[in-house]
PDB file of N, CA and C in Angstrom:
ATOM      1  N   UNK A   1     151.214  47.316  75.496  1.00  0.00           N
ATOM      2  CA  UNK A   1     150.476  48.196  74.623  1.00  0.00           C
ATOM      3  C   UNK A   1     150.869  49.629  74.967  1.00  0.00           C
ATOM      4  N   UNK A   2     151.219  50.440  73.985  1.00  0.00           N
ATOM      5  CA  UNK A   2     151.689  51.442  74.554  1.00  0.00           C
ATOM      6  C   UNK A   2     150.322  52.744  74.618  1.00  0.00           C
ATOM      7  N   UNK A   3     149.292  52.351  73.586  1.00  0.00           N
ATOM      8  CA  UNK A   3     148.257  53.640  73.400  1.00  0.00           C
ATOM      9  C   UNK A   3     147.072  52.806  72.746  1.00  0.00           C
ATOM     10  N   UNK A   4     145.710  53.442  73.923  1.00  0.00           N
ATOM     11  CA  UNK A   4     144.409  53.029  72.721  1.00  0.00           C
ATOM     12  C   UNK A   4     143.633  53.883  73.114  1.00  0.00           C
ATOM     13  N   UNK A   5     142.588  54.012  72.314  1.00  0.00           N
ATOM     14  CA  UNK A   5     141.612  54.744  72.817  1.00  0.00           C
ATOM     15  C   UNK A   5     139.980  54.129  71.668  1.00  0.00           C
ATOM     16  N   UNK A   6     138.897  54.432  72.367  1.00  0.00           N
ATOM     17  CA  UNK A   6     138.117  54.137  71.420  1.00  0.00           C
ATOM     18  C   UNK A   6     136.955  55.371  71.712  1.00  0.00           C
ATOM     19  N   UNK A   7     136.021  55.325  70.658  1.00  0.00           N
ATOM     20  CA  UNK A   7     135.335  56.464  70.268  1.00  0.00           C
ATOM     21  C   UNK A   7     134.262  56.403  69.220  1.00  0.00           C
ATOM     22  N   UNK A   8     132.858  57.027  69.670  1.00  0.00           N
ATOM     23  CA  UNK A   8     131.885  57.035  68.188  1.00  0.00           C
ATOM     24  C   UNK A   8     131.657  57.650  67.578  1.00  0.00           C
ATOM     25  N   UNK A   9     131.415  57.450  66.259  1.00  0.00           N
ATOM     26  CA  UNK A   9     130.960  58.227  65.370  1.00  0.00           C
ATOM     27  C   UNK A   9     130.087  58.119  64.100  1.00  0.00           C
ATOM     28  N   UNK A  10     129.100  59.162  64.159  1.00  0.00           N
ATOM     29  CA  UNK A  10     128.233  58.679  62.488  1.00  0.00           C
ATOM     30  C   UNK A  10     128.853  58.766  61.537  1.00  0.00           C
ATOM     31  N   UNK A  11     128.942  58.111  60.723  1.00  0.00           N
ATOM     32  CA  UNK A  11     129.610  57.655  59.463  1.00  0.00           C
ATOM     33  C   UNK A  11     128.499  57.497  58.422  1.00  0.00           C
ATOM     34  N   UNK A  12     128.915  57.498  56.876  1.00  0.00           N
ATOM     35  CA  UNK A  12     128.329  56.466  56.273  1.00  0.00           C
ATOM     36  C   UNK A  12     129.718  55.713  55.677  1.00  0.00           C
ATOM     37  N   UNK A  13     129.093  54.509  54.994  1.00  0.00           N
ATOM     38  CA  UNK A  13     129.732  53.244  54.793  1.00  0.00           C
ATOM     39  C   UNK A  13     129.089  52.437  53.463  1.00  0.00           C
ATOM     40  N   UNK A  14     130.097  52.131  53.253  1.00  0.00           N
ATOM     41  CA  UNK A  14     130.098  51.197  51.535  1.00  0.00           C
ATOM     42  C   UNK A  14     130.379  49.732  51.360  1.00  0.00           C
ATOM     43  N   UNK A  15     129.684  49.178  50.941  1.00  0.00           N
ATOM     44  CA  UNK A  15     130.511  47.370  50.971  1.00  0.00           C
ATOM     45  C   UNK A  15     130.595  47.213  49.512  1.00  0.00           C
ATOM     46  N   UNK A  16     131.778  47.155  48.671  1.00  0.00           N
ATOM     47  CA  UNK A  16     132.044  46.631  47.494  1.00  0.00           C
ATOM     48  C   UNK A  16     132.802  45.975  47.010  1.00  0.00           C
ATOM     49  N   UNK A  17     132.442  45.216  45.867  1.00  0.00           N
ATOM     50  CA  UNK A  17     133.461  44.114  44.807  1.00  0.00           C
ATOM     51  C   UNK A  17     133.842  44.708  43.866  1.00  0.00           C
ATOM     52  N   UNK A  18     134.322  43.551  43.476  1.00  0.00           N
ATOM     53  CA  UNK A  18     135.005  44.276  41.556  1.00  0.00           C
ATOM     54  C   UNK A  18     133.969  44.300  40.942  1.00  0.00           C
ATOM     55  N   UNK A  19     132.668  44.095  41.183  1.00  0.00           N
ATOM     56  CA  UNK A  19     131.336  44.298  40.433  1.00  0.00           C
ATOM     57  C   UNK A  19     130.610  45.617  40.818  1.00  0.00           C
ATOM     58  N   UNK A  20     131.072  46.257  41.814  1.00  0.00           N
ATOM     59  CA  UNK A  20     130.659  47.653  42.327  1.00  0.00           C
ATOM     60  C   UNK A  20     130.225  47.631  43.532  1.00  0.00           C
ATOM     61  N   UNK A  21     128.806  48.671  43.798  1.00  0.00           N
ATOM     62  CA  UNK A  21     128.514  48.883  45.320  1.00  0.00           C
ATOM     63  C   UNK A  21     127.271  47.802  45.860  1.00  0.00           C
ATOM     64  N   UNK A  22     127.435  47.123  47.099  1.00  0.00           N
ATOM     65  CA  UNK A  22     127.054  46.249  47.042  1.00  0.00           C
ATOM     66  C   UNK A  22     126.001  46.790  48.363  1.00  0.00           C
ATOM     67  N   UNK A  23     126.323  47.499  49.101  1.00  0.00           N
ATOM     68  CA  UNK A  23     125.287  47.732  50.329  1.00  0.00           C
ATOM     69  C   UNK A  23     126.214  48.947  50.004  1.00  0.00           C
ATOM     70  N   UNK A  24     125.282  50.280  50.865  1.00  0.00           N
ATOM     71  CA  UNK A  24     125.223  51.196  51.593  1.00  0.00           C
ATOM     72  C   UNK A  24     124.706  52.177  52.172  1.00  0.00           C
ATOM     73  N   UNK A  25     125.099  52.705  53.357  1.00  0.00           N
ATOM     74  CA  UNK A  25     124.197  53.114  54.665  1.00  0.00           C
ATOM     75  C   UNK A  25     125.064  54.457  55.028  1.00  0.00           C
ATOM     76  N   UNK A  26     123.815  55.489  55.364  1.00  0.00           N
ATOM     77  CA  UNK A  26     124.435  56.989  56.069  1.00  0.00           C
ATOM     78  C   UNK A  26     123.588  56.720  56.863  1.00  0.00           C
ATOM     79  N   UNK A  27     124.771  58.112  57.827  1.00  0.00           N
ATOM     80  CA  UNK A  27     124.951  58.239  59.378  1.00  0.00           C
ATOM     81  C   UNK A  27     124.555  56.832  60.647  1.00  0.00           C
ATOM     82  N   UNK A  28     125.452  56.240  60.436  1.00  0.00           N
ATOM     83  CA  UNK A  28     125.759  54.884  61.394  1.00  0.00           C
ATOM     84  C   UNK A  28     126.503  55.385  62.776  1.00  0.00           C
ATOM     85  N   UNK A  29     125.791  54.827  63.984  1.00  0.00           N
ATOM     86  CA  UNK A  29     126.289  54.773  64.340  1.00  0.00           C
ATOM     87  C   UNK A  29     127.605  53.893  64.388  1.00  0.00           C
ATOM     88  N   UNK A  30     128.663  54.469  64.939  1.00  0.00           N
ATOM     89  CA  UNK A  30     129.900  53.395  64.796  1.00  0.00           C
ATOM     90  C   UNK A  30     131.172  53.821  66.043  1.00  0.00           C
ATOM     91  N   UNK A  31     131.524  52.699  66.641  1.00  0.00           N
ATOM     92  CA  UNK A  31     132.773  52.652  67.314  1.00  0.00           C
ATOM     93  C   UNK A  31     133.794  51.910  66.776  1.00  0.00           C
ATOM     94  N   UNK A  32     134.738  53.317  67.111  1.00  0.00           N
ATOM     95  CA  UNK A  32     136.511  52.772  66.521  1.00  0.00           C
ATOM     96  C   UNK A  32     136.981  53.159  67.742  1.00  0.00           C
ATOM     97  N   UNK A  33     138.008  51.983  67.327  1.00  0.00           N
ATOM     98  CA  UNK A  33     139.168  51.984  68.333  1.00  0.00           C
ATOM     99  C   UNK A  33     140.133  51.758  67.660  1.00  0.00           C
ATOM    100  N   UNK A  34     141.600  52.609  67.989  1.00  0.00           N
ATOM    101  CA  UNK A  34     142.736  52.265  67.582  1.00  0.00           C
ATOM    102  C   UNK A  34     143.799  52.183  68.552  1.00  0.00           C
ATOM    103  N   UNK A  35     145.264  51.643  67.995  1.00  0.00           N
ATOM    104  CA  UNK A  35     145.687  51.505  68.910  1.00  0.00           C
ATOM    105  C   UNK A  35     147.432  51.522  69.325  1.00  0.00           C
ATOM    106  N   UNK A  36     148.253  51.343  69.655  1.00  0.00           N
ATOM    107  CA  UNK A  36     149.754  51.335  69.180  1.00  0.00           C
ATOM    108  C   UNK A  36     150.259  50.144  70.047  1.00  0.00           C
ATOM    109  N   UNK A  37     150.956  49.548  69.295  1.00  0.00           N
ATOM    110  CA  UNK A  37     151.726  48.494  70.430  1.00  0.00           C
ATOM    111  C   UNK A  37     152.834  48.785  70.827  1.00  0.00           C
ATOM    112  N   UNK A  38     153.300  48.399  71.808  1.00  0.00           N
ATOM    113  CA  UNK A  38     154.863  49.028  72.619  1.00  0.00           C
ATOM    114  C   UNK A  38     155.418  49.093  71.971  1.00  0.00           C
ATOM    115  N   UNK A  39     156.034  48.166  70.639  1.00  0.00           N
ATOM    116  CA  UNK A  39     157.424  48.461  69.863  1.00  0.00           C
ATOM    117  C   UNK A  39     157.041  49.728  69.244  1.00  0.00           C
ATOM    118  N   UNK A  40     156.185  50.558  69.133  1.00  0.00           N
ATOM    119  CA  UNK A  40     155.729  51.401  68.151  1.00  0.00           C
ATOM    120  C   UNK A  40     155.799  51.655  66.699  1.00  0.00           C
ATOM    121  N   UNK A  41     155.797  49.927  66.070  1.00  0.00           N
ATOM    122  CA  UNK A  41     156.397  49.818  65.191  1.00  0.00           C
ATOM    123  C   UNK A  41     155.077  49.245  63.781  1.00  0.00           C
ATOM    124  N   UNK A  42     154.175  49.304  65.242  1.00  0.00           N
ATOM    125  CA  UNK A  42     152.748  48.697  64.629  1.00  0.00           C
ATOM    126  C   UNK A  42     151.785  49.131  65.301  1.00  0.00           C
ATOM    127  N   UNK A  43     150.351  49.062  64.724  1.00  0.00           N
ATOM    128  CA  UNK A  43     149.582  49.589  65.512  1.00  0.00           C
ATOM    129  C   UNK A  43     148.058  48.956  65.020  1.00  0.00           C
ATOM    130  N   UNK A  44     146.945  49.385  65.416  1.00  0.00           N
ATOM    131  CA  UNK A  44     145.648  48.330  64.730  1.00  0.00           C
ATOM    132  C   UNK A  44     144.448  49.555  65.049  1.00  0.00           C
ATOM    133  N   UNK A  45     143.566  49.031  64.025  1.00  0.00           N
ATOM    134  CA  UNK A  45     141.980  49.476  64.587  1.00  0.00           C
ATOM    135  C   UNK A  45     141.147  48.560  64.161  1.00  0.00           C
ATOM    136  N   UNK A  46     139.907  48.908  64.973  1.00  0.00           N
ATOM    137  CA  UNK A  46     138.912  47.698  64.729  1.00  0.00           C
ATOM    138  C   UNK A  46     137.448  49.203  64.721  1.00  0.00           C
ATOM    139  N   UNK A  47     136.741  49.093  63.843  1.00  0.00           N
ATOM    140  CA  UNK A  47     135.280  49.129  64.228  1.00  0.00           C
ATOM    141  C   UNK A  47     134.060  48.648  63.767  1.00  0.00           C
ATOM    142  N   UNK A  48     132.930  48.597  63.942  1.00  0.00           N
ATOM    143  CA  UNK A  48     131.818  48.455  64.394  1.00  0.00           C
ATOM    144  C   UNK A  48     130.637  49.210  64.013  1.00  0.00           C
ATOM    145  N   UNK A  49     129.611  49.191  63.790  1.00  0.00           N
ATOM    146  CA  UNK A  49     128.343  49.369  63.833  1.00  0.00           C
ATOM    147  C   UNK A  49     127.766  49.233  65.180  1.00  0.00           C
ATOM    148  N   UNK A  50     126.940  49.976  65.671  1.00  0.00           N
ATOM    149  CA  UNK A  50     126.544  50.074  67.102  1.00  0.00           C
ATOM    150  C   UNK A  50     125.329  48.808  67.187  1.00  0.00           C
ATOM    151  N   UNK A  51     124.376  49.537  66.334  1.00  0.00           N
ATOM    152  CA  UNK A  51     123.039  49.379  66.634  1.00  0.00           C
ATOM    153  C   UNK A  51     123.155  47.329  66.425  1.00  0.00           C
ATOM    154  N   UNK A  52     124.171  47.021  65.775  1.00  0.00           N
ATOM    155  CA  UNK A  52     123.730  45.380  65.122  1.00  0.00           C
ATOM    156  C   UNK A  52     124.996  44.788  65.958  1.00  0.00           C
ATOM    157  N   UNK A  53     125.424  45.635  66.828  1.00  0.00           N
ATOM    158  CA  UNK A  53     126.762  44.879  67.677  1.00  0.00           C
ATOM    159  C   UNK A  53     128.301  44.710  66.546  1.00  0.00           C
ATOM    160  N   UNK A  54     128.044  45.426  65.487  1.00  0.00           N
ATOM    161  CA  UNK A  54     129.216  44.563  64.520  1.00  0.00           C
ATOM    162  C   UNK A  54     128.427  44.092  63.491  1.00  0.00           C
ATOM    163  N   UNK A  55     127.183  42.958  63.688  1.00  0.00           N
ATOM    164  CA  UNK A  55     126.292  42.003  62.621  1.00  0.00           C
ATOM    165  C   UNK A  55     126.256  42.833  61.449  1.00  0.00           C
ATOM    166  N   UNK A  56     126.005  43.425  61.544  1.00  0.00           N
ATOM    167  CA  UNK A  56     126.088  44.839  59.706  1.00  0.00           C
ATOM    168  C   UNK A  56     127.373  45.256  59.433  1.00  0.00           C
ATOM    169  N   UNK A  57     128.211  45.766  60.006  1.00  0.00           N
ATOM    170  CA  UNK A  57     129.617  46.585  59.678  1.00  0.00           C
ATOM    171  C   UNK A  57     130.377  46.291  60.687  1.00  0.00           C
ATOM    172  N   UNK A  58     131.755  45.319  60.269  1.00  0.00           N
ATOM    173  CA  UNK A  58     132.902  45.342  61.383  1.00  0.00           C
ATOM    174  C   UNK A  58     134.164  45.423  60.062  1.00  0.00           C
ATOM    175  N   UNK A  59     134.812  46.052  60.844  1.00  0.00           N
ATOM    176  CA  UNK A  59     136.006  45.822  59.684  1.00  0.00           C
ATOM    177  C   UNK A  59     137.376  45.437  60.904  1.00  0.00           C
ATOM    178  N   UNK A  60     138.392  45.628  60.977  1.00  0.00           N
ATOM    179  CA  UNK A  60     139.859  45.777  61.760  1.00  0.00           C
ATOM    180  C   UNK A  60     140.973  45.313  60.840  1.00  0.00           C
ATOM    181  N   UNK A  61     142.263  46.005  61.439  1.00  0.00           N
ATOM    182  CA  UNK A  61     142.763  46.187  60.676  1.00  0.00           C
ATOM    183  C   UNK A  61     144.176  45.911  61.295  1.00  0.00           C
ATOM    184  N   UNK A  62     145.415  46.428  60.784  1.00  0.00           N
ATOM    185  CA  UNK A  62     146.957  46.678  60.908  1.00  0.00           C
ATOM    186  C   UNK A  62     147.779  47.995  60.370  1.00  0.00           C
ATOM    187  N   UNK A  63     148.326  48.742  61.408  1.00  0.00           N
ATOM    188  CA  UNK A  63     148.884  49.327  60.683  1.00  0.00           C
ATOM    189  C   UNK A  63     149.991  49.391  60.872  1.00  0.00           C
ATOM    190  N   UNK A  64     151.415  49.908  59.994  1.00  0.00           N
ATOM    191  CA  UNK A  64     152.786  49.818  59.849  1.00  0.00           C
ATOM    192  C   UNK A  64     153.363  51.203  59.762  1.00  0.00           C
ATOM    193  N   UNK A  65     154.125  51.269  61.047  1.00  0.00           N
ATOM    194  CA  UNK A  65     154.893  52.494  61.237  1.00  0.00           C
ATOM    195  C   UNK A  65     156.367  52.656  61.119  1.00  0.00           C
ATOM    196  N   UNK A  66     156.580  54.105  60.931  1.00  0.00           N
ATOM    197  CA  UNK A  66     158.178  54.156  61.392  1.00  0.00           C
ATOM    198  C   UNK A  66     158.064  55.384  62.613  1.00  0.00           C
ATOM    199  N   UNK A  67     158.044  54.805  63.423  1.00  0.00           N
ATOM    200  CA  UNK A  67     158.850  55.230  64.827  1.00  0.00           C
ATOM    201  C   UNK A  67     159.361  56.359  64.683  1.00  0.00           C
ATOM    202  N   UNK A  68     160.710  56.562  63.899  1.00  0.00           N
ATOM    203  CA  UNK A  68     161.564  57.143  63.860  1.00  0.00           C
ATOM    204  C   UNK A  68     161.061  58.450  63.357  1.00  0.00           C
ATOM    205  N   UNK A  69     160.387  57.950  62.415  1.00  0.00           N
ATOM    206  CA  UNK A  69     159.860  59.578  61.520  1.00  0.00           C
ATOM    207  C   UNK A  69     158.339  59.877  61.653  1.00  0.00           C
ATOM    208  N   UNK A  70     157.522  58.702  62.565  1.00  0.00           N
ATOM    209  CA  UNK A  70     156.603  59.090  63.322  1.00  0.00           C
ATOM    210  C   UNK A  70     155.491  59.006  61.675  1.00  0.00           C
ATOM    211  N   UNK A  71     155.551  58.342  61.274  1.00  0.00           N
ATOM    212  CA  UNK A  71     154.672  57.703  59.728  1.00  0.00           C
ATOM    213  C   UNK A  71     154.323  57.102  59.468  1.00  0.00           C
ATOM    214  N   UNK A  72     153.126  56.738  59.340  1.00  0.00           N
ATOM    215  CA  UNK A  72     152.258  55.668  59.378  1.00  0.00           C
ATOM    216  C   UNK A  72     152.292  55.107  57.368  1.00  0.00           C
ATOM    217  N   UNK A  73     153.299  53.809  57.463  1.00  0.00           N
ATOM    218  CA  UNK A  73     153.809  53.621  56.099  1.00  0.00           C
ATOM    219  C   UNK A  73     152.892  52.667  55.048  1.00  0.00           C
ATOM    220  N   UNK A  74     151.987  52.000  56.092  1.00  0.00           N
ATOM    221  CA  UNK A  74     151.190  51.180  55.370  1.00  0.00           C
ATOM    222  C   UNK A  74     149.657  50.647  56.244  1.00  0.00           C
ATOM    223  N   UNK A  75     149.064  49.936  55.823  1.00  0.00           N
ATOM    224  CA  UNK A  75     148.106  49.571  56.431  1.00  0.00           C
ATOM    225  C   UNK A  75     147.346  48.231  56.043  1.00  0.00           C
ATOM    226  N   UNK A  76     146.905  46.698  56.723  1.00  0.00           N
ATOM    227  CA  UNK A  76     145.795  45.701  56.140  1.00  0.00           C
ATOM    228  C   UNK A  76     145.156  45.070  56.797  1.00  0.00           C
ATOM    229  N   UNK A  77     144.150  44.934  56.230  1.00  0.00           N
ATOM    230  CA  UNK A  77     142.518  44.839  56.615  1.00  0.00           C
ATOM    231  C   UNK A  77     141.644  45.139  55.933  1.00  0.00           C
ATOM    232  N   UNK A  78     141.640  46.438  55.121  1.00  0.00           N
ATOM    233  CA  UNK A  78     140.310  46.791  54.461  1.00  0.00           C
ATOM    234  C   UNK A  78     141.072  47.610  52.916  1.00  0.00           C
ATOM    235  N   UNK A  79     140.258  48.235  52.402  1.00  0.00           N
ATOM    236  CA  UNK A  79     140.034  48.448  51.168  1.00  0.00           C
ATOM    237  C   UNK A  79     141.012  50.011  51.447  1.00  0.00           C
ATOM    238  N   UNK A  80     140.213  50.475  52.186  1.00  0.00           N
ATOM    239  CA  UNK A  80     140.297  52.560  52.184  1.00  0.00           C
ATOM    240  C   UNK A  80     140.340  52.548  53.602  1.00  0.00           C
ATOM    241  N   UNK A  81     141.570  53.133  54.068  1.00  0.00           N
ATOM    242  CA  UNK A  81     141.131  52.585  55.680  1.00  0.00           C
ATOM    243  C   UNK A  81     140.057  54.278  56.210  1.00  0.00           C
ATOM    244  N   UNK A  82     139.382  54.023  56.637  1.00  0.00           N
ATOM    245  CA  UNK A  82     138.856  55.874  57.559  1.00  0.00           C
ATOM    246  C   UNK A  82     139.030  56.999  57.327  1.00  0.00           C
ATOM    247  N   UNK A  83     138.968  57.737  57.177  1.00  0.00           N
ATOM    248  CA  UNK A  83     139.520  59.140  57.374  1.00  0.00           C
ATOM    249  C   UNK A  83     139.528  59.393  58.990  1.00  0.00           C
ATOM    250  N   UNK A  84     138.707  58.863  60.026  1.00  0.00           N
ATOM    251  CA  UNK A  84     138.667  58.867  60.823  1.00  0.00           C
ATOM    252  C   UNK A  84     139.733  58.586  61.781  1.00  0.00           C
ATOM    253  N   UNK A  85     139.525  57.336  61.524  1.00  0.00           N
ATOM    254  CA  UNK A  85     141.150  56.554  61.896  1.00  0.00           C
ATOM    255  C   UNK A  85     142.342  57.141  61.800  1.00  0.00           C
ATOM    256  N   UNK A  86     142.277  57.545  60.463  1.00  0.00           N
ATOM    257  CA  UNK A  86     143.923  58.606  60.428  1.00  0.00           C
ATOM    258  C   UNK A  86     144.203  59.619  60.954  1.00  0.00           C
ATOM    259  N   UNK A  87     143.201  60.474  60.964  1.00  0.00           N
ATOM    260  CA  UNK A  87     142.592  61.989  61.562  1.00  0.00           C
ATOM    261  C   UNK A  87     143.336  61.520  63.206  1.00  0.00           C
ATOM    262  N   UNK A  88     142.574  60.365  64.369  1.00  0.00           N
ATOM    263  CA  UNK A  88     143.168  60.020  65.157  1.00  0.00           C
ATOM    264  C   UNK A  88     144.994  59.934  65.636  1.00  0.00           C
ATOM    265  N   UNK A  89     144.980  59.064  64.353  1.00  0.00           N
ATOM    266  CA  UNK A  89     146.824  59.101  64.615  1.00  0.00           C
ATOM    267  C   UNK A  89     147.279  60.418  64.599  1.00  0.00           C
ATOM    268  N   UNK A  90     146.760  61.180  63.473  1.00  0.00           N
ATOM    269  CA  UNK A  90     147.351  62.229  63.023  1.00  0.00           C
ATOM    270  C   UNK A  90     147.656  63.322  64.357  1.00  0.00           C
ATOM    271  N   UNK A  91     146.564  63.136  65.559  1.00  0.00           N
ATOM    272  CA  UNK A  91     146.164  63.673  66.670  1.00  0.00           C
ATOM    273  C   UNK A  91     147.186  63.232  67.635  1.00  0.00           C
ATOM    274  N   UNK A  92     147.739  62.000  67.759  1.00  0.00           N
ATOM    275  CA  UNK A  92     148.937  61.357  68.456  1.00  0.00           C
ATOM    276  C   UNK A  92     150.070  61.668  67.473  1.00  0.00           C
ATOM    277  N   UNK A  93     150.415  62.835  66.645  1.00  0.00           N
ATOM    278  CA  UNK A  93     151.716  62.944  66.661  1.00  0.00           C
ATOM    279  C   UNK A  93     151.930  62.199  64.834  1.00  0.00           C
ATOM    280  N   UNK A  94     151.635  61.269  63.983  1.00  0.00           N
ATOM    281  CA  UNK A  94     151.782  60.327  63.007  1.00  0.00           C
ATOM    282  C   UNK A  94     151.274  61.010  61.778  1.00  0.00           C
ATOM    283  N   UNK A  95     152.204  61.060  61.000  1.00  0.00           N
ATOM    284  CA  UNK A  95     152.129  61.656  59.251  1.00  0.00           C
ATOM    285  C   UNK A  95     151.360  60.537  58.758  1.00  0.00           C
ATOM    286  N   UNK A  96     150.167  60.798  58.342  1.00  0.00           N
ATOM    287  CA  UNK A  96     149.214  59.625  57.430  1.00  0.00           C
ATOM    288  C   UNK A  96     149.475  59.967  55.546  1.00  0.00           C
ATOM    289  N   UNK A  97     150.441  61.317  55.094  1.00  0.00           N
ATOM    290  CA  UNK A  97     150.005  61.441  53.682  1.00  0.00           C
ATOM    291  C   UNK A  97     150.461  60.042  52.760  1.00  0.00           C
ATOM    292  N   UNK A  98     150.859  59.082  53.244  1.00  0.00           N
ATOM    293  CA  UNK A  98     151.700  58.068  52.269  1.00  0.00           C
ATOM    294  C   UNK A  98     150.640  57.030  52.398  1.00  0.00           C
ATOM    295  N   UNK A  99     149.545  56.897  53.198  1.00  0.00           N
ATOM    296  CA  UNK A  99     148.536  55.698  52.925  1.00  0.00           C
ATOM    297  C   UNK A  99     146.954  56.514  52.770  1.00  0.00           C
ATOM    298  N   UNK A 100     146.890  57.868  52.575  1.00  0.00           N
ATOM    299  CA  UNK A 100     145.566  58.560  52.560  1.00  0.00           C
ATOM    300  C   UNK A 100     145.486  58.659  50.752  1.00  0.00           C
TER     301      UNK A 100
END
């Protein structure tokens, strides 16, 4: 593993279908963690809802880099990934404008 770190934050949060909004909740607590794997060719996050352990809000995810140009090219797991999450990479160095 080459990089992780994890971290909380209040959020709010949305759960929806192709029928619309199905739950949602402001200022959650929540822990993310993300992360890079040695090839630096991939990388992941996972978070959480504090207060329900996960039981209310967990999502995780995948994400797809290029190394080379330091760009985070894709991402799966969820719908919209964070702003949070990206904000992070963006902090280690990683261009997020091609999946924001």
């Amino acid at each position: 593993m080459k990089k992780e770190i994890t971290w909380t934050d209040y959020v709010s949060l949305s759960l929806e279908n192709s029928f619309g909004s199905i739950k949602q909740q402001n200022d959650i607590a929540v822990e993310f963690t993300i992360g890079i794997h040695e090839s630096g060719e991939s990388g992941w996050f996972e978070l959480y809802d504090i207060e329900s352990g996960g039981n209310e809000w967990y999502a995780e995810g995948k994400v797809f880099m290029d190394e080379t140009l330091r760009y985070i090219v894709d991402y799966d797991g969820v719908f919209s990934i964070p702003e949070q999450i990206l904000d992070k990479f963006e902090e280690w160095g990683y261009k997020t404008e091609e999946v924001r």
